[in-house]
Protein backbone atom coordinates (compact mmCIF):
# COMPACT_ATOMS: atom_id res chain seq x y z
CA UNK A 1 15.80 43.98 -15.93
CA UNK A 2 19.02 46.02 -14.97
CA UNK A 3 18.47 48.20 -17.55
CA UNK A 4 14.86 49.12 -17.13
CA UNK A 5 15.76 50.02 -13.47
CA UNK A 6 17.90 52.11 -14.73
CA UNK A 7 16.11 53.90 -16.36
CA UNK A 8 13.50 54.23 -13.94
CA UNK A 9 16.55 55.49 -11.72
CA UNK A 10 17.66 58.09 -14.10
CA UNK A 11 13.85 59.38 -14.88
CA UNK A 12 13.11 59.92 -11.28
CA UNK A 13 16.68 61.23 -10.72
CA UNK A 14 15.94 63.96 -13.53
CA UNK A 15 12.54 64.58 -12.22
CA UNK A 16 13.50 65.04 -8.81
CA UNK A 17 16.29 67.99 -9.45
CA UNK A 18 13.79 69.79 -11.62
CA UNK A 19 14.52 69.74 -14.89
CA UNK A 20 11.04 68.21 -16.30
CA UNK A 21 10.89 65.10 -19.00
CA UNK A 22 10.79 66.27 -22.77
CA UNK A 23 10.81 64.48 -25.50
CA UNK A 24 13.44 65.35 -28.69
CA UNK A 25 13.62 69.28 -29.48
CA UNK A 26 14.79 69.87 -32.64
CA UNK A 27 16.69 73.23 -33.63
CA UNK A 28 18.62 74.14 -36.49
CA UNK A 29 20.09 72.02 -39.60
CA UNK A 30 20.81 68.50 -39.14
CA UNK A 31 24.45 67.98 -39.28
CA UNK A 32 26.21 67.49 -42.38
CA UNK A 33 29.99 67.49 -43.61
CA UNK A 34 32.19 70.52 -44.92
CA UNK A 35 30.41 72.02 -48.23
CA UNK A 36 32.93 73.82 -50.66
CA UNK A 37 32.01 77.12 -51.95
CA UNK A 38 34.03 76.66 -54.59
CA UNK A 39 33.21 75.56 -58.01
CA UNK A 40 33.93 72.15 -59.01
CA UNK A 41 36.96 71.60 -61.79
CA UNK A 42 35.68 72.09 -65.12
CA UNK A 43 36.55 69.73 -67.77
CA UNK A 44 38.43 71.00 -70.69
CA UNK A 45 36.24 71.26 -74.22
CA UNK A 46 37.21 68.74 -76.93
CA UNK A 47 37.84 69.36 -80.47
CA UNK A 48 37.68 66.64 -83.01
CA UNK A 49 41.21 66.77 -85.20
CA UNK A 50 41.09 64.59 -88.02
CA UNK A 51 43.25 62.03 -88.59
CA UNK A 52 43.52 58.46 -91.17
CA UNK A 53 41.98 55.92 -90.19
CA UNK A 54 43.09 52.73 -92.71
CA UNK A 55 43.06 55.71 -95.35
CA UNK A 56 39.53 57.19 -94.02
CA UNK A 57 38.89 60.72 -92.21
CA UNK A 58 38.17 59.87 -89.04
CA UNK A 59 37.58 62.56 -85.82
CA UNK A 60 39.37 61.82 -82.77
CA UNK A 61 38.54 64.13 -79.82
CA UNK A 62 41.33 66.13 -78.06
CA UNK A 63 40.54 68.25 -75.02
CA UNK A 64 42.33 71.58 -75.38
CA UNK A 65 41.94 74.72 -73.28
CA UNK A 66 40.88 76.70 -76.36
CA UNK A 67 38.73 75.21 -79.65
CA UNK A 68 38.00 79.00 -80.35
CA UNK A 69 41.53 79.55 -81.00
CA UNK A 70 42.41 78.51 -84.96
CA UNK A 71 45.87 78.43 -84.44
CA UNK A 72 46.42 75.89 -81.55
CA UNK A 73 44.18 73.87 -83.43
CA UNK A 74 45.53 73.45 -86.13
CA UNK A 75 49.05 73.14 -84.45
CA UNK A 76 47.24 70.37 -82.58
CA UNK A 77 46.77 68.63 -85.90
CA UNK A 78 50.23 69.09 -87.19
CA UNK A 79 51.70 67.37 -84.32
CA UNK A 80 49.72 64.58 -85.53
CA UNK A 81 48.20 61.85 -83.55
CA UNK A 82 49.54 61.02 -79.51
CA UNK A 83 50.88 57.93 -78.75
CA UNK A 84 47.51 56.13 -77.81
CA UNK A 85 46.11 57.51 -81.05
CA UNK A 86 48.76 56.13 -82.85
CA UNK A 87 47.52 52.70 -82.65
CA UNK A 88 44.80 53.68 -84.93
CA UNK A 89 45.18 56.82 -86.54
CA UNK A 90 48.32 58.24 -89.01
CA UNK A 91 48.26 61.77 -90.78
CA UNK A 92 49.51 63.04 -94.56
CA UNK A 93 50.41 66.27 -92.71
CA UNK A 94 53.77 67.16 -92.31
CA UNK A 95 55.01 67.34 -88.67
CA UNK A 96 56.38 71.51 -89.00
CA UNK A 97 59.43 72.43 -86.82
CA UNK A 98 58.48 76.23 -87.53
CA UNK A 99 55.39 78.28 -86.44
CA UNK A 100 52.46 78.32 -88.67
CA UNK A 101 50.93 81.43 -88.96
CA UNK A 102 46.51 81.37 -89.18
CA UNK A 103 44.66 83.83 -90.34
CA UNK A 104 41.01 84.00 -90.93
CA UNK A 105 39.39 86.13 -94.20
CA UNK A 106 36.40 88.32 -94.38
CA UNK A 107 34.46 85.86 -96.13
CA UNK A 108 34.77 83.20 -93.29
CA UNK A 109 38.02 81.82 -95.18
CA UNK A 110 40.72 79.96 -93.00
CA UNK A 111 44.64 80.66 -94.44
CA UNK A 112 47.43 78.41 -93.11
CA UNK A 113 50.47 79.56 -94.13
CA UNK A 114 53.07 76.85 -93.51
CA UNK A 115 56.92 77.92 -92.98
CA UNK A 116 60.08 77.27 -94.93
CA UNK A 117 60.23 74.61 -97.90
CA UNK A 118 57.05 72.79 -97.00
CA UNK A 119 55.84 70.84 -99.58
CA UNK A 120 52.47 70.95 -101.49
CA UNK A 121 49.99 69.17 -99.61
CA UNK A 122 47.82 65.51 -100.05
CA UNK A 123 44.77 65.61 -100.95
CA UNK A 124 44.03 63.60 -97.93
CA UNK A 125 45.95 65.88 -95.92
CA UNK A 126 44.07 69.21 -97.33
CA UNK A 127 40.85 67.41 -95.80
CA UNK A 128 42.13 66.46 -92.30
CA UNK A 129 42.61 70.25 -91.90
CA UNK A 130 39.52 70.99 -93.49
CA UNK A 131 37.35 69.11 -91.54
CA UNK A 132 39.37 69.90 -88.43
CA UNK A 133 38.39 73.77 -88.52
CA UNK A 134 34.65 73.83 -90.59
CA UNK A 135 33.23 73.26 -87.30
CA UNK A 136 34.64 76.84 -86.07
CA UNK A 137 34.22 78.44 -89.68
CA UNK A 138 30.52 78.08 -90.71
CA UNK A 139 27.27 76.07 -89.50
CA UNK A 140 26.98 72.79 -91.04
CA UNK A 141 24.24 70.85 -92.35
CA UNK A 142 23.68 67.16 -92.75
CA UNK A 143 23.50 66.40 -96.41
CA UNK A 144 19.87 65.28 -97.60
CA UNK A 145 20.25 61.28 -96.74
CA UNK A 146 20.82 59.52 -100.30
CA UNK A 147 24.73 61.68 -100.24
CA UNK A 148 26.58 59.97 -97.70
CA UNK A 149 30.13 59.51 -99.25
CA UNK A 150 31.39 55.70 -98.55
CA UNK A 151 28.63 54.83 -96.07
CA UNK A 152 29.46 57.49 -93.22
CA UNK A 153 27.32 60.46 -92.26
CA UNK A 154 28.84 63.57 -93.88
CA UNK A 155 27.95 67.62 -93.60
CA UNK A 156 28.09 69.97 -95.76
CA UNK A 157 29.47 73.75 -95.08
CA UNK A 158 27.16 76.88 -96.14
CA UNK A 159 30.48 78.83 -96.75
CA UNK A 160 34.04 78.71 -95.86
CA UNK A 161 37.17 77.46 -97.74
CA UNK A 162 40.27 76.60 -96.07
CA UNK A 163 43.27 77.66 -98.12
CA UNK A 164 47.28 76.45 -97.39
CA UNK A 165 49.96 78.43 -98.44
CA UNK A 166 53.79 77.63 -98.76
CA UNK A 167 56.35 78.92 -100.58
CA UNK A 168 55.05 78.98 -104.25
CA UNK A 169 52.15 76.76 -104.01
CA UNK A 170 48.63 77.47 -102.62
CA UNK A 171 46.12 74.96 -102.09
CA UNK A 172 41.96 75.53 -101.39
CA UNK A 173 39.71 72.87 -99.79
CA UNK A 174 36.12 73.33 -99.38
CA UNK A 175 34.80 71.27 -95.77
CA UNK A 176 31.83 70.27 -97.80
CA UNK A 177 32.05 66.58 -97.69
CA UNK A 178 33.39 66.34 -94.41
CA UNK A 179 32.87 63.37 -91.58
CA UNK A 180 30.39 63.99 -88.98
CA UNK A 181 32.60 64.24 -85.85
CA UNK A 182 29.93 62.79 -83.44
CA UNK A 183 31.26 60.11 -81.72
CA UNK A 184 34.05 59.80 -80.01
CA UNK A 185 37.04 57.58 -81.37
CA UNK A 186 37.28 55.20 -78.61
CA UNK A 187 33.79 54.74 -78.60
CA UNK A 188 33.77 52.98 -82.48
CA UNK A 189 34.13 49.75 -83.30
CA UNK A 190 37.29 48.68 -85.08
């Protein structure tokens, strides 16, 4: 009851120094909180470096500030796998103390030259760079469905060969039976 007199109190109060009864007036935006103008952090792209996985390619995505640049790439992948990749994943690539120089050919062709007294090259090894750099070399293709090699999903390149060089010894690998790198390595089930 208190309040409803005042109310009534207030009402004639407001009425009685002239300033009429109105009902809400609204003007403008309703209020919100501070909006940034600026753009929101971008993530960095991934590329998928190949590494072993109990002997089989396997992609494991690394975010890197540049997947158009060959040659961090590729010294990505001779650093070999980071401690939490580790766990699951081991490389036949040497780990290089000396810069590797990357040039790309005419044709599409990737050359690696490696420094010093580097060995030959696995087999195994000559694949994990392969498959690491197709995807920037030449458009891929799934192979027609009855040639997946060992059960897994592989692509095949319409040109491109990746060759390593060392002192004495050169090596080509074609990225034609290559993993598809579609998933992320986390994501599978070991």
């Amino acid at each position: 009851m208190a309040a409803l007199l005042f109310g009534l109190t207030s009402a004639v109060t407001l009425t009685a120094c002239g300033v009429p009864p109105s009902g809400a007036i609204e003007a403008g935006e309703p209020a919100s909180g501070i909006v940034s103008t600026s753009a929101p952090p971008s993530t960095p792209p991934t590329v998928s470096l190949f590494f072993l996985h109990d002997g089989d390619l396997t992609a494991y995505p690394r975010r890197t500030e540049d997947t158009e640049d060959l040659g961090a790439v590729v010294r990505l992948l001779f650093e070999g796998p980071t401690a939490s990749e580790s766990a699951t994943a081991t490389t036949e690539l040497p780990h290089l103390t000396d810069a590797i120089r990357v040039s790309t050919g005419k044709d599409g062709s990737l050359s690696v030259q490696l420094p010093g007294v580097a060995a030959p090259l696995s087999h195994q090894a000559m694949l994990q760079l392969a498959c690491t750099v197709a995807p920037s070399l030449a458009t891929t293709a799934p192979l027609p469905k009855g040639e997946a090699v060992g059960g897994s999903p592989r692509t095949a390149s319409t040109h491109s060969s990746i060759h390593a060089l060392g002192d004495g010894w050169t090596m080509t690998q074609s990225p034609y039976a290559c993993p598809v790198a579609d998933q992320p390595q986390d994501a599978r089930k070991h």
